[in-house]
PDB file of N, CA and C in Angstrom:
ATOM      1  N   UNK A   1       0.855  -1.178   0.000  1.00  0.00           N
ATOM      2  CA  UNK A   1       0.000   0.000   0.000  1.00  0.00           C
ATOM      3  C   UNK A   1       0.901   1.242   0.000  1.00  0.00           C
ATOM      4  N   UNK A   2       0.465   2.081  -0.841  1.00  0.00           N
ATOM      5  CA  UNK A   2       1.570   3.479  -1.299  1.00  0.00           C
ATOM      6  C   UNK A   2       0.907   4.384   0.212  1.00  0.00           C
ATOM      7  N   UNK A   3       1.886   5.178   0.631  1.00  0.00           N
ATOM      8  CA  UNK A   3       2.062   6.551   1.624  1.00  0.00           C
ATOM      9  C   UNK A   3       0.620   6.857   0.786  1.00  0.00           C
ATOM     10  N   UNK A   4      -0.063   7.300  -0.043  1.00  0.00           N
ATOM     11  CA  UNK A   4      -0.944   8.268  -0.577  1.00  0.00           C
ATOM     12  C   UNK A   4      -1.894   7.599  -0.425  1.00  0.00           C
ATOM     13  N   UNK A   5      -2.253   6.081  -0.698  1.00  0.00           N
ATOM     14  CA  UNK A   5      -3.124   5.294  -0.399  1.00  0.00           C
ATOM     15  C   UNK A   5      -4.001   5.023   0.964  1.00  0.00           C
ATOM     16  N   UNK A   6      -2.955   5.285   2.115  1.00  0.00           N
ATOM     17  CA  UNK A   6      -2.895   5.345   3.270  1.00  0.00           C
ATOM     18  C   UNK A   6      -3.482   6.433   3.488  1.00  0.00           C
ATOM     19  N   UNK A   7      -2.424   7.913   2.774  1.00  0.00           N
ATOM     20  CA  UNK A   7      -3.547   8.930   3.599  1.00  0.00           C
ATOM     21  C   UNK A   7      -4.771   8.808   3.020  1.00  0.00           C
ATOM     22  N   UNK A   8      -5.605   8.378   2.121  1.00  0.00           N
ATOM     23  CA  UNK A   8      -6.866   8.758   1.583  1.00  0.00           C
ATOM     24  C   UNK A   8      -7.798   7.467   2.564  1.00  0.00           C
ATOM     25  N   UNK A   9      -7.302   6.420   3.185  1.00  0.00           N
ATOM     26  CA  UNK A   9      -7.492   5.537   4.191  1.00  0.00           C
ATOM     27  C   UNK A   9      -7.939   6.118   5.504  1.00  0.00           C
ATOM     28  N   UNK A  10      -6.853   7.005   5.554  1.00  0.00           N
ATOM     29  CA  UNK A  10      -7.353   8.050   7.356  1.00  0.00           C
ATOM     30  C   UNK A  10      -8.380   9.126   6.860  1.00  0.00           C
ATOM     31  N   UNK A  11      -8.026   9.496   5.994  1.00  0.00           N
ATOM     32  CA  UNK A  11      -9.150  10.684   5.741  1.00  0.00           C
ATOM     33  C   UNK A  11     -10.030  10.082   5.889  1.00  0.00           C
ATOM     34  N   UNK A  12     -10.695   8.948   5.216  1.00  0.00           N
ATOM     35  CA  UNK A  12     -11.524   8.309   4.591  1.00  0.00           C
ATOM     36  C   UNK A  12     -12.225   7.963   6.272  1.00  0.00           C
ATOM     37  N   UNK A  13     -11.293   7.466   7.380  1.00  0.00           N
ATOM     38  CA  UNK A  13     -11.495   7.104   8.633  1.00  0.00           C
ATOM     39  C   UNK A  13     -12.316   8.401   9.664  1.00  0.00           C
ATOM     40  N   UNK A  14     -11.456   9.166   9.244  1.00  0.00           N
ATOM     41  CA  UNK A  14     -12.030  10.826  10.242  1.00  0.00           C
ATOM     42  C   UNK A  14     -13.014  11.062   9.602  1.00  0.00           C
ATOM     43  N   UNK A  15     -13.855  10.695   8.464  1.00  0.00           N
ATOM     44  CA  UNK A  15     -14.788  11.634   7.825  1.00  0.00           C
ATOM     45  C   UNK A  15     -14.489  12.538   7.051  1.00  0.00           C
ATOM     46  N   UNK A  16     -13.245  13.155   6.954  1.00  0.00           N
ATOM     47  CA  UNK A  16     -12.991  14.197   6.018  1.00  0.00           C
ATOM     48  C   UNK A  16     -12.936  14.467   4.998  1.00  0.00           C
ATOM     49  N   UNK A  17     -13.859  14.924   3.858  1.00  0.00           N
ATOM     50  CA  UNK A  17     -14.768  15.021   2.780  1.00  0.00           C
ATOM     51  C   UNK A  17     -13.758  16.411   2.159  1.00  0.00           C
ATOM     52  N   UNK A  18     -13.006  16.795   2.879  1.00  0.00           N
ATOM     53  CA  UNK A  18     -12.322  18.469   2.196  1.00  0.00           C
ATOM     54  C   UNK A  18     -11.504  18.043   1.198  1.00  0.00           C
ATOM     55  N   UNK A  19     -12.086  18.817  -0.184  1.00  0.00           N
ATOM     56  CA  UNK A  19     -10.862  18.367  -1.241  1.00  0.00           C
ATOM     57  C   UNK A  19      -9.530  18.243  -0.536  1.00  0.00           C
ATOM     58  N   UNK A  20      -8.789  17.766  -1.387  1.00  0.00           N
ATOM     59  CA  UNK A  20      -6.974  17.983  -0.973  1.00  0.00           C
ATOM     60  C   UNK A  20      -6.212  17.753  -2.843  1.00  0.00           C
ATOM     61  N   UNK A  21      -5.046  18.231  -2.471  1.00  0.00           N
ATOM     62  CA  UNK A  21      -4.258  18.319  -3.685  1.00  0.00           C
ATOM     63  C   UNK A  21      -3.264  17.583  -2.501  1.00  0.00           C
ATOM     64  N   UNK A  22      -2.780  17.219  -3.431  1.00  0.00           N
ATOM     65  CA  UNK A  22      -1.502  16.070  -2.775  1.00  0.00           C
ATOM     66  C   UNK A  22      -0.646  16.806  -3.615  1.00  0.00           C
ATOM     67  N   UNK A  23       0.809  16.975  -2.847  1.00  0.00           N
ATOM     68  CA  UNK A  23       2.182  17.298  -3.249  1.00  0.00           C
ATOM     69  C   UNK A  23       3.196  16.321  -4.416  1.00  0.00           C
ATOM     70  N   UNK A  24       3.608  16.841  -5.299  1.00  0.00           N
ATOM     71  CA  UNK A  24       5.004  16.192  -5.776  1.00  0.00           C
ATOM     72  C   UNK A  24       6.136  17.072  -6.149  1.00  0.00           C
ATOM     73  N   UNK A  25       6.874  16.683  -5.563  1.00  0.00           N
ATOM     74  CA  UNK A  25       7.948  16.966  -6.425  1.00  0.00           C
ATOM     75  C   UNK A  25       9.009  16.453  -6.316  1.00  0.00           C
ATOM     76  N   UNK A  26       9.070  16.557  -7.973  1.00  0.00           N
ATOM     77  CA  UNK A  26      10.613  15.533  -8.739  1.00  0.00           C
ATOM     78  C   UNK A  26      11.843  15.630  -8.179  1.00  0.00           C
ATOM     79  N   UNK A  27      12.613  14.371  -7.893  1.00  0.00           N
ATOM     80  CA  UNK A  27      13.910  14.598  -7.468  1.00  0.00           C
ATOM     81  C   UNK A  27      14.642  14.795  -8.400  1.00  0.00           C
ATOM     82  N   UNK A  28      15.835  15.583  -8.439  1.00  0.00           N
ATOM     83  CA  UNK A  28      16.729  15.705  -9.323  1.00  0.00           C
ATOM     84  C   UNK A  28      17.975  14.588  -9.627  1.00  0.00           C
ATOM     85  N   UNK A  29      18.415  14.336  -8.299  1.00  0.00           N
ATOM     86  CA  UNK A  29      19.646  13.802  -8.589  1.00  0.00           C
ATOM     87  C   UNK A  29      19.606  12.634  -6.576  1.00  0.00           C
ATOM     88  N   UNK A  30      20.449  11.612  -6.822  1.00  0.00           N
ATOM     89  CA  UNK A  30      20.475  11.415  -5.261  1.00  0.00           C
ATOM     90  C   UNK A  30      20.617  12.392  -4.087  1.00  0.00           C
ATOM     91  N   UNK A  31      22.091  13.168  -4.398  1.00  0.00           N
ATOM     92  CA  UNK A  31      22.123  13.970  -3.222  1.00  0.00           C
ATOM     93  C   UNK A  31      20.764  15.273  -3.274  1.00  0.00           C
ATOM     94  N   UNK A  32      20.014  15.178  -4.020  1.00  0.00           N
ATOM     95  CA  UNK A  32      18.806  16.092  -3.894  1.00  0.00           C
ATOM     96  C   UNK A  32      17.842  15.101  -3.131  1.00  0.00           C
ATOM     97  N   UNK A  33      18.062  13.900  -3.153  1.00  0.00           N
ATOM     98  CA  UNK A  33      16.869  12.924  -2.380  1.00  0.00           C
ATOM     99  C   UNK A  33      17.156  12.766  -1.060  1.00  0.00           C
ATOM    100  N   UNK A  34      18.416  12.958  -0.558  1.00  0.00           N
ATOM    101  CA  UNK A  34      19.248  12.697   0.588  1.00  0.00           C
ATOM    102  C   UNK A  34      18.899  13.847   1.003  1.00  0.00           C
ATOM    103  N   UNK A  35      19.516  14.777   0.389  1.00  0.00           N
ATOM    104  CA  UNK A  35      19.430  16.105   1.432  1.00  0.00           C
ATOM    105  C   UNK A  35      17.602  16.421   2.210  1.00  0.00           C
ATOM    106  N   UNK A  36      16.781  16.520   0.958  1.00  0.00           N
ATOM    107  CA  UNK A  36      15.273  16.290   1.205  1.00  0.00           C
ATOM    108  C   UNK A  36      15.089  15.192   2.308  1.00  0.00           C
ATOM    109  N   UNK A  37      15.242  14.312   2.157  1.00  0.00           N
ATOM    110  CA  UNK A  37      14.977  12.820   3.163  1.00  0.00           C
ATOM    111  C   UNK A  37      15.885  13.394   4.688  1.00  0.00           C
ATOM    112  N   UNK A  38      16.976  13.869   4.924  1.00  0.00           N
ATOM    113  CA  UNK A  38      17.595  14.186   5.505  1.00  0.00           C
ATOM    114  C   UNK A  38      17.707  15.423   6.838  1.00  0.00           C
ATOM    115  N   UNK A  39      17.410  16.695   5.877  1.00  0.00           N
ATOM    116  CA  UNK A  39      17.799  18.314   6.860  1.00  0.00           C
ATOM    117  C   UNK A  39      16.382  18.517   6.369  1.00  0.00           C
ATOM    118  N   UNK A  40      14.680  17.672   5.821  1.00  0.00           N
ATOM    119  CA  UNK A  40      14.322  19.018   5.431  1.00  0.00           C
ATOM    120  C   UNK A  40      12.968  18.520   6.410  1.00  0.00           C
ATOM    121  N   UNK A  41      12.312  19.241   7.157  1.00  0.00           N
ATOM    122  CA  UNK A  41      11.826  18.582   8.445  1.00  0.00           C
ATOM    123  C   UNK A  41      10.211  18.259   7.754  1.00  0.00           C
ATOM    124  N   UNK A  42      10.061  17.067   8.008  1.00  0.00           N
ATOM    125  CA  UNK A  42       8.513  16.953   7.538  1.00  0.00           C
ATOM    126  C   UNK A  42       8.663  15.848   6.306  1.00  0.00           C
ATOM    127  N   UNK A  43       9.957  15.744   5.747  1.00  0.00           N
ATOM    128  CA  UNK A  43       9.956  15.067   4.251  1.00  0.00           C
ATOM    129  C   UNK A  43      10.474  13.833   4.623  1.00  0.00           C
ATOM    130  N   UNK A  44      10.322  12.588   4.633  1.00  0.00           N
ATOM    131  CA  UNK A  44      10.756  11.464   4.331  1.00  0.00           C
ATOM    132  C   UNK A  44      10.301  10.678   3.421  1.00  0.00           C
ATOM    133  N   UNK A  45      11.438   9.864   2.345  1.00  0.00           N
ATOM    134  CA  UNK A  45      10.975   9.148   1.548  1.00  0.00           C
ATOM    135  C   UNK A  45      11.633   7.911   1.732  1.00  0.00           C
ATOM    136  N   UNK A  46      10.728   7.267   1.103  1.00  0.00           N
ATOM    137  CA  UNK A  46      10.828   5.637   1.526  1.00  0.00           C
ATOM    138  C   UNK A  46      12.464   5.141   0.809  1.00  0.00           C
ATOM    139  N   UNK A  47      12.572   4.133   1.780  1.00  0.00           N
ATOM    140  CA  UNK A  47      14.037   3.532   1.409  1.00  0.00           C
ATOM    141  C   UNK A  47      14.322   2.994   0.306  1.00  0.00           C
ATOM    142  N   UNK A  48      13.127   2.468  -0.686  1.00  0.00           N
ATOM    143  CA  UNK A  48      13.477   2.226  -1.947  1.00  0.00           C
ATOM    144  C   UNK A  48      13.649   3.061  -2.844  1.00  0.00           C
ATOM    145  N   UNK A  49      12.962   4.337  -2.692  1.00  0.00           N
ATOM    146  CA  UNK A  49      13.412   5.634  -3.435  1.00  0.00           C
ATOM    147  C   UNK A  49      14.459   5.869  -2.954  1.00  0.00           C
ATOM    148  N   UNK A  50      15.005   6.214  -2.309  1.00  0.00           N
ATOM    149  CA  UNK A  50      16.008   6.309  -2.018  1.00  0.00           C
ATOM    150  C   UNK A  50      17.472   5.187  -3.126  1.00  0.00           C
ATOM    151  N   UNK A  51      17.103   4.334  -2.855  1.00  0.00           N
ATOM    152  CA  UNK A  51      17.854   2.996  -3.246  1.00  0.00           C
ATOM    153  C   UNK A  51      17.916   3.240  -4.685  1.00  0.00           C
ATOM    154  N   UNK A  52      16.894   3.354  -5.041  1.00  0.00           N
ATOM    155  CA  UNK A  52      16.342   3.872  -6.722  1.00  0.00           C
ATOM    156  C   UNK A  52      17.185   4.966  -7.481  1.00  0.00           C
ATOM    157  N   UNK A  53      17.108   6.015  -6.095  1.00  0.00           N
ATOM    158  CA  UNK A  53      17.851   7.754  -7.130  1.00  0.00           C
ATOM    159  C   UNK A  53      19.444   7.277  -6.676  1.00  0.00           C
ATOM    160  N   UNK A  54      20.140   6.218  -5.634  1.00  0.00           N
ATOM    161  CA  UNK A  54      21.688   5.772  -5.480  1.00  0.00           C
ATOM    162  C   UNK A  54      21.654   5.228  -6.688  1.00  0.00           C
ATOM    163  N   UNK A  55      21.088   4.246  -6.801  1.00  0.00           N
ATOM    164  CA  UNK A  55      21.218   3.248  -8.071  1.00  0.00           C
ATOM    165  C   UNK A  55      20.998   4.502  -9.202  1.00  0.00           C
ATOM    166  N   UNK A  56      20.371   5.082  -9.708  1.00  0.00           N
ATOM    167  CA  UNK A  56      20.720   6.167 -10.848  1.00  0.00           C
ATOM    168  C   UNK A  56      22.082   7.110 -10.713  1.00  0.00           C
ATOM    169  N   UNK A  57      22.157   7.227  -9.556  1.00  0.00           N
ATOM    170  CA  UNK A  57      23.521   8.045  -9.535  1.00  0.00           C
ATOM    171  C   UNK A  57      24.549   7.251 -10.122  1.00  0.00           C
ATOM    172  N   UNK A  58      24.741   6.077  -9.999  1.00  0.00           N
ATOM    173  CA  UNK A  58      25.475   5.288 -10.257  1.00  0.00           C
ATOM    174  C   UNK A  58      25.156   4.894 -12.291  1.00  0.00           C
ATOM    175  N   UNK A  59      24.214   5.022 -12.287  1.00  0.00           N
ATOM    176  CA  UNK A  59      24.127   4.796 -14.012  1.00  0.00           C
ATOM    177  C   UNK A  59      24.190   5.941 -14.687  1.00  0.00           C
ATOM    178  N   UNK A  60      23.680   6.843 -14.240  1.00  0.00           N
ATOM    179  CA  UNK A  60      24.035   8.235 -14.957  1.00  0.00           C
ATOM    180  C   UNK A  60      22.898   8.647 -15.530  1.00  0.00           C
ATOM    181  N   UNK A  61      21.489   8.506 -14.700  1.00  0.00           N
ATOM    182  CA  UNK A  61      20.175   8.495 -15.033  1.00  0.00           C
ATOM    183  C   UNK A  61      19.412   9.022 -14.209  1.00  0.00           C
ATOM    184  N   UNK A  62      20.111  10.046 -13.566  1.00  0.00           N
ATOM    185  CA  UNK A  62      18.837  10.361 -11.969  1.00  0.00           C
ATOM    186  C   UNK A  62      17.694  11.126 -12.598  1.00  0.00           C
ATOM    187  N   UNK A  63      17.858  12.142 -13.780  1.00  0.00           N
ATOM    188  CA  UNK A  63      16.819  12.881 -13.892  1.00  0.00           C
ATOM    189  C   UNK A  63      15.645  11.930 -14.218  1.00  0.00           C
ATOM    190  N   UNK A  64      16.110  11.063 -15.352  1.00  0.00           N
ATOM    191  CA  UNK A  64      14.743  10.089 -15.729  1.00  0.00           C
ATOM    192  C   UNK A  64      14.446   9.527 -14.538  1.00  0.00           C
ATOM    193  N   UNK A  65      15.077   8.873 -14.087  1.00  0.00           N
ATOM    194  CA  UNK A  65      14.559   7.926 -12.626  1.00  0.00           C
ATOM    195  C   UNK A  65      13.517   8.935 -11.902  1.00  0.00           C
ATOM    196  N   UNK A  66      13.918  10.236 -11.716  1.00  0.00           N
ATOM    197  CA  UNK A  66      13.487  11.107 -10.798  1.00  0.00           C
ATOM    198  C   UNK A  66      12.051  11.561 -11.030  1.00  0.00           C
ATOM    199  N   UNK A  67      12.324  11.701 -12.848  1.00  0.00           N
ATOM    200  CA  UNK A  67      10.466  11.952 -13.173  1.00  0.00           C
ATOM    201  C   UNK A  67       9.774  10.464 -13.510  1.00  0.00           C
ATOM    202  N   UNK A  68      10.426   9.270 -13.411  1.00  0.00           N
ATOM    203  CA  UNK A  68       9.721   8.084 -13.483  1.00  0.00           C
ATOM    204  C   UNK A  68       8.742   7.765 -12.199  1.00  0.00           C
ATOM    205  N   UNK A  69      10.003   8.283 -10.920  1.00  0.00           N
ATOM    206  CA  UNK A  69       9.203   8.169  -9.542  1.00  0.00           C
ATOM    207  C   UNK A  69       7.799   8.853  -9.341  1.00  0.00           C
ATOM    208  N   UNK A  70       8.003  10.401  -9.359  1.00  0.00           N
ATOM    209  CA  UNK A  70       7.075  11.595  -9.841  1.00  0.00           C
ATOM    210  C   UNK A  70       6.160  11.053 -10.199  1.00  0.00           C
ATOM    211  N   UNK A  71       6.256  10.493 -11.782  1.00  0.00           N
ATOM    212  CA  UNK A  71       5.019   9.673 -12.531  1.00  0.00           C
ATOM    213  C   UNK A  71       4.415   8.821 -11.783  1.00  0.00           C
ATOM    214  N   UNK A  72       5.039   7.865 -11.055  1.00  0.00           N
ATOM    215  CA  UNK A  72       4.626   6.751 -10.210  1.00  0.00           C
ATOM    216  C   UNK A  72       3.974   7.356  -9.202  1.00  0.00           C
ATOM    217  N   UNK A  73       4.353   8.324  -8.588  1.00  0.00           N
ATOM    218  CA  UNK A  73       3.204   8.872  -7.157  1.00  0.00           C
ATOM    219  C   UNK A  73       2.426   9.562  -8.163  1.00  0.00           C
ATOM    220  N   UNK A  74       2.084  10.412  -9.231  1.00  0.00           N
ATOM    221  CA  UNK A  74       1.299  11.145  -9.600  1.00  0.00           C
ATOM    222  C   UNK A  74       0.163   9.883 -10.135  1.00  0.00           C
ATOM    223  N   UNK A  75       0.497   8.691 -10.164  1.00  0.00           N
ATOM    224  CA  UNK A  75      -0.531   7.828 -10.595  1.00  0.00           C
ATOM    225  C   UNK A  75      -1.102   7.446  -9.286  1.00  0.00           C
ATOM    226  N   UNK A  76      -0.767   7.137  -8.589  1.00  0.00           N
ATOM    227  CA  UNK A  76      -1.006   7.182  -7.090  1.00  0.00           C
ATOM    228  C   UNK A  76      -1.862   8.126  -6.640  1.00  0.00           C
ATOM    229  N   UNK A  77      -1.678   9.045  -7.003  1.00  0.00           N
ATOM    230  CA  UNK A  77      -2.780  10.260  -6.486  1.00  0.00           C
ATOM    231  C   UNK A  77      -3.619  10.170  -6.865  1.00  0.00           C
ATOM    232  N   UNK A  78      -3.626  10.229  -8.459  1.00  0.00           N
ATOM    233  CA  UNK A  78      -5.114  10.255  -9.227  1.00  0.00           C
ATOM    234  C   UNK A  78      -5.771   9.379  -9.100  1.00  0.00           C
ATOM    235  N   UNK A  79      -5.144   8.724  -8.564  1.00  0.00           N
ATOM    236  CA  UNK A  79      -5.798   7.432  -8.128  1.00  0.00           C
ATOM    237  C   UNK A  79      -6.867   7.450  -6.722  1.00  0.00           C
ATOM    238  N   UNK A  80      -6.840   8.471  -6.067  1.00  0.00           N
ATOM    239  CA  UNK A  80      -6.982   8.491  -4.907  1.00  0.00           C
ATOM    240  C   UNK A  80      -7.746  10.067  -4.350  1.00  0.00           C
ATOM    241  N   UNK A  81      -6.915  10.593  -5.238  1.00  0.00           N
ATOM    242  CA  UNK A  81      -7.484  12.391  -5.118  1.00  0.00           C
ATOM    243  C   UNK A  81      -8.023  12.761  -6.752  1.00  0.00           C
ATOM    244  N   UNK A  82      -8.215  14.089  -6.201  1.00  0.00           N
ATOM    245  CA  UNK A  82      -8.900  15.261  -6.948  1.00  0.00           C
ATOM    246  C   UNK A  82      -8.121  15.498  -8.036  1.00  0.00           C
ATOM    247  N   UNK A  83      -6.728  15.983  -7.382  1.00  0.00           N
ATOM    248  CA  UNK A  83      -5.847  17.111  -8.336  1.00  0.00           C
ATOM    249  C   UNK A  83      -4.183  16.727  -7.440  1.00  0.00           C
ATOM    250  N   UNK A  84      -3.632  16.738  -8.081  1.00  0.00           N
ATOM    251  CA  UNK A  84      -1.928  17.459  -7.443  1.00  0.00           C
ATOM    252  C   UNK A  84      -1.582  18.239  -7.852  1.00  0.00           C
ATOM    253  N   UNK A  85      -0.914  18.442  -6.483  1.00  0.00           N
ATOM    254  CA  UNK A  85      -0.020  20.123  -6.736  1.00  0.00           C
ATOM    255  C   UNK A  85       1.477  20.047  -7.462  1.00  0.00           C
ATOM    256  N   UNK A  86       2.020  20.326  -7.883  1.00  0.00           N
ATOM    257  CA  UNK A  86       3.560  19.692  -8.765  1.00  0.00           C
ATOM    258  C   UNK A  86       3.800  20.859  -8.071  1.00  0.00           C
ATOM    259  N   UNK A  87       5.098  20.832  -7.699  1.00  0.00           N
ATOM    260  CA  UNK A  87       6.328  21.922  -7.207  1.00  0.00           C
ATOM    261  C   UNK A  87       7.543  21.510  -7.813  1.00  0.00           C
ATOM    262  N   UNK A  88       7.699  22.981  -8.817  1.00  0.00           N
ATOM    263  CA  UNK A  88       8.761  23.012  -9.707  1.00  0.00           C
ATOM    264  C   UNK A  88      10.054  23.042  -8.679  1.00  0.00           C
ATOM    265  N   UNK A  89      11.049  21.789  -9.107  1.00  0.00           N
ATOM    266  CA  UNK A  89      12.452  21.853  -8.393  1.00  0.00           C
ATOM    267  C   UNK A  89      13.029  22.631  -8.572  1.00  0.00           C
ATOM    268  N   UNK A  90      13.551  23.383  -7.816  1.00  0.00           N
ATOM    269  CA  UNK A  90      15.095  24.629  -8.450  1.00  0.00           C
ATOM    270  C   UNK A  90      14.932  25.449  -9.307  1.00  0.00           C
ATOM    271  N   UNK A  91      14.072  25.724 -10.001  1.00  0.00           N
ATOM    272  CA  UNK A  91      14.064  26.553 -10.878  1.00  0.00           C
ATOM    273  C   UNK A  91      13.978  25.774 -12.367  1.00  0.00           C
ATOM    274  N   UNK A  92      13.637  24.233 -11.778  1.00  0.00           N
ATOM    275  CA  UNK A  92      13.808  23.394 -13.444  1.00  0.00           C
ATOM    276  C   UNK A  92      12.003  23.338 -13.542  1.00  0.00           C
ATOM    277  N   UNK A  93      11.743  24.026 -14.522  1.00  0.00           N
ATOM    278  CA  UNK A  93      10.379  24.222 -15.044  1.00  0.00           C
ATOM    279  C   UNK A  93      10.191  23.496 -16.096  1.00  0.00           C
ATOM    280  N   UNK A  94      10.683  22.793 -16.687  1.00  0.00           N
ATOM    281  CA  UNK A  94      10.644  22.065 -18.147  1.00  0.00           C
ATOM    282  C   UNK A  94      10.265  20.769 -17.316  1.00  0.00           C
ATOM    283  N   UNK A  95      11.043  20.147 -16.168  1.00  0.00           N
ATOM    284  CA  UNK A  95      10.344  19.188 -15.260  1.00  0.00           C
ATOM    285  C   UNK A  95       8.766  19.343 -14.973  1.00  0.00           C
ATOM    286  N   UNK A  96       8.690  20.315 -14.608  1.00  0.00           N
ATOM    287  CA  UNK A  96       7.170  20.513 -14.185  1.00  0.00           C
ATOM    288  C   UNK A  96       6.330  20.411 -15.489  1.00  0.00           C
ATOM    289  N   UNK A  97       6.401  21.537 -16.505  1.00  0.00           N
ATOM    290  CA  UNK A  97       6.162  21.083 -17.698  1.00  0.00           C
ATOM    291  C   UNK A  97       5.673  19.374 -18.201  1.00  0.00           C
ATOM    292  N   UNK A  98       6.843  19.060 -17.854  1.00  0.00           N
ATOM    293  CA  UNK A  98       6.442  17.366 -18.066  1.00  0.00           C
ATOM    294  C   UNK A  98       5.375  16.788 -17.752  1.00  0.00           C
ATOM    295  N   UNK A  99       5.906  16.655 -15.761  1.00  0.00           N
ATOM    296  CA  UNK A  99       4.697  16.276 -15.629  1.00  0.00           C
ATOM    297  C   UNK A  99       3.099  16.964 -15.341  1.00  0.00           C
ATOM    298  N   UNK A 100       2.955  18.135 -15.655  1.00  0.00           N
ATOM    299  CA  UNK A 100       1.672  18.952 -16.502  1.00  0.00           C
ATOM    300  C   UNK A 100       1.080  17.986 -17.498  1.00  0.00           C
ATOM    301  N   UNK A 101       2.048  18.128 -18.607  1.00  0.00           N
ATOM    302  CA  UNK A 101       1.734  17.284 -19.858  1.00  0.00           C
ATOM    303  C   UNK A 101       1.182  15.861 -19.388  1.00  0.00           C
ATOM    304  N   UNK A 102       1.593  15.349 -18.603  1.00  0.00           N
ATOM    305  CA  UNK A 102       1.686  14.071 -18.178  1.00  0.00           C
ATOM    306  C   UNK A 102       0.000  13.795 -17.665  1.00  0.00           C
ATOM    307  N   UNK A 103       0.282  14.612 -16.277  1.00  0.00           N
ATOM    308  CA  UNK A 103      -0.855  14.639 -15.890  1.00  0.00           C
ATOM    309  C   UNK A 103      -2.440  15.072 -16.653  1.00  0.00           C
ATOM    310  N   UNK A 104      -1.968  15.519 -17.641  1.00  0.00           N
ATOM    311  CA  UNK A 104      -3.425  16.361 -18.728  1.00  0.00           C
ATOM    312  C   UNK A 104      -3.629  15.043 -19.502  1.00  0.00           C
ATOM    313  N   UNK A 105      -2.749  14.264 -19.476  1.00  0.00           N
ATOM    314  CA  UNK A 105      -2.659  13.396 -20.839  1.00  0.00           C
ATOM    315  C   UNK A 105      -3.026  12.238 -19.855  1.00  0.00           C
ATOM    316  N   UNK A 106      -3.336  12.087 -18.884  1.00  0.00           N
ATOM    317  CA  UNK A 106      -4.162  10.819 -17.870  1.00  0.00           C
ATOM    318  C   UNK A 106      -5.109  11.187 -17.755  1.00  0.00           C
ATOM    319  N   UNK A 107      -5.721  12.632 -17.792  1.00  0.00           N
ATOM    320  CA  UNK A 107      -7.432  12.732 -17.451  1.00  0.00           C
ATOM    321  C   UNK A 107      -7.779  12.830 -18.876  1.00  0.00           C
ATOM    322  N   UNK A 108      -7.036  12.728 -20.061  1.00  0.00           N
ATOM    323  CA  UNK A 108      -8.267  12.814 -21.598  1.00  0.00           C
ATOM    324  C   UNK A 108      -8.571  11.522 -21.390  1.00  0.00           C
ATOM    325  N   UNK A 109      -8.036  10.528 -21.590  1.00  0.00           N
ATOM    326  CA  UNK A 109      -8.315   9.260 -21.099  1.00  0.00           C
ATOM    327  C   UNK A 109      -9.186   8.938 -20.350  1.00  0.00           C
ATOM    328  N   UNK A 110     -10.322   8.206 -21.090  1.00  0.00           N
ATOM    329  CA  UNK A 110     -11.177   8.123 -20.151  1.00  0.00           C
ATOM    330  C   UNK A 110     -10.954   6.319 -19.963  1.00  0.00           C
ATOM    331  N   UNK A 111     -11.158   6.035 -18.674  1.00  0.00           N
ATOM    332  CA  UNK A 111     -11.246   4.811 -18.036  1.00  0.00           C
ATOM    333  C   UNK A 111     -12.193   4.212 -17.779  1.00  0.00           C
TER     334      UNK A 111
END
């Protein structure tokens, strides 16, 4: 069961009916997942992400890995919520861009 799954589980438990936008944002590189997971108070990500953006550091692939993850919780959400909120990393807006595109291109789709 995904972190996002869970919260829509407690909500679901308290009664709480208030839209929500759920958070993402893309990691860049490992030491951007470390430092986040690390000094930034409130953020922890699971040890296989983690394991995931080492293992890209090591292939020379963190950005893809980073918006593959992204993709993977943003399916997670929609799955679960309304809308997400994307928060552009650093000033990299062509990331966000992406997953915009991404996300527009899961709701034409109808299921």
């Amino acid at each position: 069961m995904t972190k996002v799954h869970e919260l829509r589980l407690a909500l679901d438990e308290q009664g709480i009916t208030t839209p929500i936008f759920v958070g993402v944002m893309p990691l860049l590189s490992f030491r951007n997942a470390n430092f986040l997971h690390h000094e930034v108070p409130g953020i922890r990500l699971a040890d296989d992400t983690l394991a995931r953006m080492q293992q890209a550091e090591a292939d020379g692939n963190e950005r893809e890995v980073g918006l593959q993850i992204a993709k993977e919780t943003i399916d997670a959400i929609c799955a679960d919520f309304n809308g997400v909120h994307i928060n552009t990393p650093l000033r990299h807006h062509e990331i966000s861009l992406e997953l915009l595109n991404y996300v527009q291109a899961k709701n034409a789709v109808s299921v």
